[in-house]
C-alpha atoms as a PDB file:
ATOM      1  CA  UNK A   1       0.000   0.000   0.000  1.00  0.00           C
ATOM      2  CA  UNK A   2       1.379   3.395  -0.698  1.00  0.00           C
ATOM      3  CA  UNK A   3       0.415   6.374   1.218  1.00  0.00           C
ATOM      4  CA  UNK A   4       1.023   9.886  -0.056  1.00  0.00           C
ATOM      5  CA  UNK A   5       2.986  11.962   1.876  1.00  0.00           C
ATOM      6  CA  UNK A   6       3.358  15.011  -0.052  1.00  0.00           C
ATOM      7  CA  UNK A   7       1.751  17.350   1.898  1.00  0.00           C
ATOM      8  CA  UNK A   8       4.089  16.768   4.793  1.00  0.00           C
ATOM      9  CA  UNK A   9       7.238  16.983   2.890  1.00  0.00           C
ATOM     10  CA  UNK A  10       6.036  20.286   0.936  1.00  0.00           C
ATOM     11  CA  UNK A  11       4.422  22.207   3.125  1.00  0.00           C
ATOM     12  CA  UNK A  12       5.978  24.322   5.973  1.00  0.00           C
ATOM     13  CA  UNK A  13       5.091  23.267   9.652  1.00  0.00           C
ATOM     14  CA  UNK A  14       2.670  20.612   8.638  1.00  0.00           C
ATOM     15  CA  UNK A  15       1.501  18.090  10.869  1.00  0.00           C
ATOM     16  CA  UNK A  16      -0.774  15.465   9.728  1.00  0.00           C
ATOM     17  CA  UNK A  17      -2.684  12.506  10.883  1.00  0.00           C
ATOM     18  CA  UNK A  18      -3.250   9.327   8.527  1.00  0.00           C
ATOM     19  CA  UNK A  19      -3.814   5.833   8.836  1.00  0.00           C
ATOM     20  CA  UNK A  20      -3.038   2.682   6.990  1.00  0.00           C
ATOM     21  CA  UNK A  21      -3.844  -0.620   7.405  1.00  0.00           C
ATOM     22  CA  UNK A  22      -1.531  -3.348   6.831  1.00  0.00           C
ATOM     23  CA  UNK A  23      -2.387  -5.789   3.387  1.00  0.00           C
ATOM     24  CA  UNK A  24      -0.135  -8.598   4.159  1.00  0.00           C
ATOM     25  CA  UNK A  25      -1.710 -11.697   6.005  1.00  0.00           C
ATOM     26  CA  UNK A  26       1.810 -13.289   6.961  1.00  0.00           C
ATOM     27  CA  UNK A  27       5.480 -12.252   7.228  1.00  0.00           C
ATOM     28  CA  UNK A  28       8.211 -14.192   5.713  1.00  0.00           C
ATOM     29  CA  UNK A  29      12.089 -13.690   6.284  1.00  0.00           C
ATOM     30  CA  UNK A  30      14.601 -16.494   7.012  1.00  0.00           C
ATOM     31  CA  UNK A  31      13.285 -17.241  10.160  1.00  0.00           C
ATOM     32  CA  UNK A  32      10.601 -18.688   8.110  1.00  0.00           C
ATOM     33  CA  UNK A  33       6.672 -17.443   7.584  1.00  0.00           C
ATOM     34  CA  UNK A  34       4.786 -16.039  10.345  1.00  0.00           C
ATOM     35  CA  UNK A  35       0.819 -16.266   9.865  1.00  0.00           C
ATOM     36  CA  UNK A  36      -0.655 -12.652  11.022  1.00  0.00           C
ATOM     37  CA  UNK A  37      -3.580 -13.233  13.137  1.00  0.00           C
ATOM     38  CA  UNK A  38      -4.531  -9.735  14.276  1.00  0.00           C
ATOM     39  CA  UNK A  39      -3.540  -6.295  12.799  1.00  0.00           C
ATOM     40  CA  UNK A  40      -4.186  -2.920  14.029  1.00  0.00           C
ATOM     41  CA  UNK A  41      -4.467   0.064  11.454  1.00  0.00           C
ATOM     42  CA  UNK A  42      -0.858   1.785  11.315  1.00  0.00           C
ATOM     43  CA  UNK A  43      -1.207   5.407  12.943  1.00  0.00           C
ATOM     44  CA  UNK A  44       1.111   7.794  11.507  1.00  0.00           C
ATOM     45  CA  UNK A  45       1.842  11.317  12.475  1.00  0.00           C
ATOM     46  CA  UNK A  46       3.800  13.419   9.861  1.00  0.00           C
ATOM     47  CA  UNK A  47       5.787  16.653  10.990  1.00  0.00           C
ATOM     48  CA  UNK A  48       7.117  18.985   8.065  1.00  0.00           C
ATOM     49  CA  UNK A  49      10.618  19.498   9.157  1.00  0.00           C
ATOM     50  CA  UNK A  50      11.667  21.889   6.479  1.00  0.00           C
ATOM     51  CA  UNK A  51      11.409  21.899   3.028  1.00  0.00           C
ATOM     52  CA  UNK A  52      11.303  18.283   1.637  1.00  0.00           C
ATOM     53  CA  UNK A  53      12.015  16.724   5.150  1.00  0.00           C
ATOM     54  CA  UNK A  54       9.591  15.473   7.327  1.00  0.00           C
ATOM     55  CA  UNK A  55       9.727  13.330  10.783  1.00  0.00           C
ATOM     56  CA  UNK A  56       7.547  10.335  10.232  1.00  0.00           C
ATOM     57  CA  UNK A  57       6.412   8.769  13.894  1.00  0.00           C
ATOM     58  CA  UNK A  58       3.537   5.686  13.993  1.00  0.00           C
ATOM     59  CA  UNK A  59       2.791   2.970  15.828  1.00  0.00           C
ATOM     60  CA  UNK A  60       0.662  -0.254  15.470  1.00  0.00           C
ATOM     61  CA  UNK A  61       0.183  -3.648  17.180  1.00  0.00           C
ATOM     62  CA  UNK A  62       0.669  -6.863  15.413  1.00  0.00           C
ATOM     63  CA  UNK A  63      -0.086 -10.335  16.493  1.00  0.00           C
ATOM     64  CA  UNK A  64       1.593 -13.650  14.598  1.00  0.00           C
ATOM     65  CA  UNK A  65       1.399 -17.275  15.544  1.00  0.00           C
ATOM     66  CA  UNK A  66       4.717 -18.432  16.457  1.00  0.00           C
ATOM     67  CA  UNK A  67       6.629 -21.682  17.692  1.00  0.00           C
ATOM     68  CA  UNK A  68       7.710 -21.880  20.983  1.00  0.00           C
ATOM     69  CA  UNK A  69      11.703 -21.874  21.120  1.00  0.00           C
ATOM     70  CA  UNK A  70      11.906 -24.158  23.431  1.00  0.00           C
ATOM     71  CA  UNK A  71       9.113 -26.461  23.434  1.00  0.00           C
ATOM     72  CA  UNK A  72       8.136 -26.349  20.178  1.00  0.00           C
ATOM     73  CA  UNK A  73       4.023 -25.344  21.133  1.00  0.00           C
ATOM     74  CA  UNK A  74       2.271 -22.882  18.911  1.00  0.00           C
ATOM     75  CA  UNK A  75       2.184 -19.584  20.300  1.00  0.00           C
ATOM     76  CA  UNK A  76       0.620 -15.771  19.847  1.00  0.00           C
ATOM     77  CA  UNK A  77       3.049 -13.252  19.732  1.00  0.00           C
ATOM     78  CA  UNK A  78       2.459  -9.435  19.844  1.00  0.00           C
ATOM     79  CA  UNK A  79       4.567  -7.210  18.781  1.00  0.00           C
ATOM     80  CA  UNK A  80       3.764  -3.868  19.866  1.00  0.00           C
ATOM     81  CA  UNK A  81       5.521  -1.696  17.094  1.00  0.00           C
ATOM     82  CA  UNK A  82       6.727   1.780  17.505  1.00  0.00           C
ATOM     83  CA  UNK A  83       9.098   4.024  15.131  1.00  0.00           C
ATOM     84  CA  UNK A  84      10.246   7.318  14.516  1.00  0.00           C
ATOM     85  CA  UNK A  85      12.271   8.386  11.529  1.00  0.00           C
ATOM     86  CA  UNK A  86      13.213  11.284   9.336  1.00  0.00           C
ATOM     87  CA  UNK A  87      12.254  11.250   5.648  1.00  0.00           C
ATOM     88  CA  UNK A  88      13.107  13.070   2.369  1.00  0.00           C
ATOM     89  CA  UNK A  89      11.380  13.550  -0.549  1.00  0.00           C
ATOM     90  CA  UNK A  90      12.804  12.619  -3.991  1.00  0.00           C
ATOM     91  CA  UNK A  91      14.724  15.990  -4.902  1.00  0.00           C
ATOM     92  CA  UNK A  92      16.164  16.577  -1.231  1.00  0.00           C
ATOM     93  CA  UNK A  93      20.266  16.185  -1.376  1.00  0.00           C
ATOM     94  CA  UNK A  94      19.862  13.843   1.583  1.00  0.00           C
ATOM     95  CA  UNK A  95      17.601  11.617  -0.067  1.00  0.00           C
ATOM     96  CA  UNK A  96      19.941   9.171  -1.426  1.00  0.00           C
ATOM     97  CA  UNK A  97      21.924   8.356   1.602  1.00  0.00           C
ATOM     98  CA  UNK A  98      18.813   8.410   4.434  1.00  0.00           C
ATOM     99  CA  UNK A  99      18.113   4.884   5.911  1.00  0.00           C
ATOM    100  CA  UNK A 100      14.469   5.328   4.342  1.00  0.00           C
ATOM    101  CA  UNK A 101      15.327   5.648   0.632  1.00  0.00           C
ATOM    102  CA  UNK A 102      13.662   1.819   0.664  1.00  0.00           C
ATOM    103  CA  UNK A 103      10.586   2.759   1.775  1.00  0.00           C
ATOM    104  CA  UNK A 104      10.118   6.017  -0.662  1.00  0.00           C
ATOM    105  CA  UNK A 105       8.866   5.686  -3.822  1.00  0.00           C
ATOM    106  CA  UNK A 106       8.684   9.810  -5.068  1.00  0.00           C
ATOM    107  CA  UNK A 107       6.092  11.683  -2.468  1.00  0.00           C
ATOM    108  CA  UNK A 108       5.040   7.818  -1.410  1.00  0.00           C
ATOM    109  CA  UNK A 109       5.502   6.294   1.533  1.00  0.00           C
ATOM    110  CA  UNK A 110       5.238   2.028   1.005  1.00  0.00           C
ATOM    111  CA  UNK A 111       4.091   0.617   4.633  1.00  0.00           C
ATOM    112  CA  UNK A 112       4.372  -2.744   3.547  1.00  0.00           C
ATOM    113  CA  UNK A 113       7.813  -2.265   3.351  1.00  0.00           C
ATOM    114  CA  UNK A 114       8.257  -0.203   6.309  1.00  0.00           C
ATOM    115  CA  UNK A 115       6.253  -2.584   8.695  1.00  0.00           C
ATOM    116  CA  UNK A 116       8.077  -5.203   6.817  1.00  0.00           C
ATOM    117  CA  UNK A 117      11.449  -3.509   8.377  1.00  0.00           C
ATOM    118  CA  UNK A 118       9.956  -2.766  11.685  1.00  0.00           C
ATOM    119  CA  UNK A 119       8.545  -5.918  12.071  1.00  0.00           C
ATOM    120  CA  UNK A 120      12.751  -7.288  11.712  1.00  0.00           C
ATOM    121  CA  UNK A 121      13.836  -4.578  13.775  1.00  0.00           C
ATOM    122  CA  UNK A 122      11.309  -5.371  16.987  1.00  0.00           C
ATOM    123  CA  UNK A 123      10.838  -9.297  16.312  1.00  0.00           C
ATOM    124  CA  UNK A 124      11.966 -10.962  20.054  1.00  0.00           C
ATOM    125  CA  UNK A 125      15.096 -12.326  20.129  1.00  0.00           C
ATOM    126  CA  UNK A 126      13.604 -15.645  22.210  1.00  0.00           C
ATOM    127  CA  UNK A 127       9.900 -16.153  21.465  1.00  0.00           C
ATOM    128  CA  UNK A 128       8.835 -18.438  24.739  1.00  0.00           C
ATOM    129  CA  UNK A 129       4.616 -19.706  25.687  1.00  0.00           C
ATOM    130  CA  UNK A 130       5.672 -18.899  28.981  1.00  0.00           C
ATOM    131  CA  UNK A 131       8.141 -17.632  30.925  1.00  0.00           C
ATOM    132  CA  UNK A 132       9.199 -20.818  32.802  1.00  0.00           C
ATOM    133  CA  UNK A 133       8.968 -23.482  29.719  1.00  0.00           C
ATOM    134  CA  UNK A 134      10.703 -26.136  30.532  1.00  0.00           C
ATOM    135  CA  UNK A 135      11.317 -27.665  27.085  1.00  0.00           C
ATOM    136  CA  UNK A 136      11.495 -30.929  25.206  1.00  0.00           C
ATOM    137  CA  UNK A 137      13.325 -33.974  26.439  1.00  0.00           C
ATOM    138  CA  UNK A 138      16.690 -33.946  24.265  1.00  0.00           C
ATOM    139  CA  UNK A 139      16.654 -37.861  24.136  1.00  0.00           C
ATOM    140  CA  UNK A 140      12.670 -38.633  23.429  1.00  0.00           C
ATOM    141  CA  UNK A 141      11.750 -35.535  22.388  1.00  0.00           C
ATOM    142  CA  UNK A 142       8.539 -35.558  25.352  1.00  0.00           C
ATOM    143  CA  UNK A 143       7.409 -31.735  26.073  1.00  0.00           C
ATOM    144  CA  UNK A 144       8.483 -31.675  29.733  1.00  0.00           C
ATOM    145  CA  UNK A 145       5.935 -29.227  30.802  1.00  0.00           C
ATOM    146  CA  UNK A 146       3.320 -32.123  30.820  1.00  0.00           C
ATOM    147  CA  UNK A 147       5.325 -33.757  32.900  1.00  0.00           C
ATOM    148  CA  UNK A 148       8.812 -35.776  33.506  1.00  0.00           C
ATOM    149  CA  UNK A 149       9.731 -38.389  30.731  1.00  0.00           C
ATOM    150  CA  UNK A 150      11.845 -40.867  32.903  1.00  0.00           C
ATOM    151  CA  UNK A 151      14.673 -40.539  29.997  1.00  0.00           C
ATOM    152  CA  UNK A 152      18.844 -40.617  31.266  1.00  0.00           C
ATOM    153  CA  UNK A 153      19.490 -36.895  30.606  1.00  0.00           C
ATOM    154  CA  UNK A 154      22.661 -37.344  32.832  1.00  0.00           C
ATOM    155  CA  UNK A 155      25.624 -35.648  30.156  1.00  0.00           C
ATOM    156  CA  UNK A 156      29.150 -36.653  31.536  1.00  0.00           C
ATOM    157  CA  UNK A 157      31.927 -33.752  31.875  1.00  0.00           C
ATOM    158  CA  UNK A 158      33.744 -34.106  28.175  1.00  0.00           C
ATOM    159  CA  UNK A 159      37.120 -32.864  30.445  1.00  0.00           C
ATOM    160  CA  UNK A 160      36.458 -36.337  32.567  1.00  0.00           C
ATOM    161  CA  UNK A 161      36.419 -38.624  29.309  1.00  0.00           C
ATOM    162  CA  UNK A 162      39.799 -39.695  29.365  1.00  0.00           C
ATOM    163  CA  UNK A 163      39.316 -41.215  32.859  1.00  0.00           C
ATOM    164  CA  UNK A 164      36.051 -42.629  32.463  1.00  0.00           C
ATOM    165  CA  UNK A 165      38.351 -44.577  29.623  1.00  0.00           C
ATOM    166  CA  UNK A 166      40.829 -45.919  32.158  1.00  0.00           C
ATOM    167  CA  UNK A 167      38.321 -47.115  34.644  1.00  0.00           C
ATOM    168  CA  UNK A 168      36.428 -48.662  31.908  1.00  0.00           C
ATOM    169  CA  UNK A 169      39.469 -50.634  30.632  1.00  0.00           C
ATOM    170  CA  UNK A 170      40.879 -51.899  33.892  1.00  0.00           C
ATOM    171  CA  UNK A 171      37.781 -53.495  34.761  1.00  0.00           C
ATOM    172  CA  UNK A 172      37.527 -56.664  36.411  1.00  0.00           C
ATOM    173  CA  UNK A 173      35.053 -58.864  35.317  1.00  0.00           C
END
């Protein structure tokens, strides 16, 4: 979706209120593809900086079903998305080298590619279903928060191999 802009960048001491809602219904990157269950419209303000500059500040909520890092259950995850950057229109001699050249196309801003990078820049580094998830069992695979699997999770000290050898050859039988 593109969302004109002009206004802000050509007149003096704008400010404007839009909104824009969000086409996509999943996001992909090489994490893999998130499903979007619940979008909020994006709400921008636009401040005319000077002439062909403008600050660009909006905010939006977004909510994706998710895997569980740790035990592998589906989860909802909001992201509650907030951003605030300066941008140019096409003629301005700072244009070419701002961070949002991507996301300009002339006196058009594209918000699928700006939620696209905001969506990167504020996805959680550990998604979790809840704070204290305990995990999968790394010999059966069993989701331990239903419970204990009974498996040998005992994992010897690698620095103690070497003796564990020599005990294990002299033996007696």
């Amino acid at each position: 979706m593109l969302l004109n802009i002009s206004d802000a960048l050509t007149s003096e001491g704008k400010v404007e209120q839009k909104q824009a809602a969000l086409e996509a219904d999943s996001f992909k990157s090489r994490m893999g593809e998130f499903k979007i269950l619940e979008k909020k419209p994006i709400e921008f303000t636009l401040t005319n900086l000077s002439a062909g500059k403008a600050r660009m500040e909006g905010k939006t909520d977004i909510s994706f079903q998710a895997v569980c890092d740790r035990c592998l259950e589906d989860v909802e995850v909001t992201l509650p998305i907030a951003f605030d950057r300066v941008v140019y229109a096409p003629d301005h001699e700072e244009a070419e080298d701002a961070d949002t050249a991507p996301f300009m196309e002339g006196y058009q801003l594209d918000v699928e590619t700006l939620m696209h990078h905001e969506i990167l820049e504020n996805w959680p580094a550990k998604i979790l279903c809840r704070e204290d998830c305990k995990g999968v069992c790394p010999v059966c695979g069993k989701n331990l928060n239903y419970g204990e699997c009974g498996c040998d999770t005992f994992v010897p000290d690698p620095r103690m191999a070497v003796i564990k050898d020599i005990f294990e050859r002299n033996k007696e039988v």
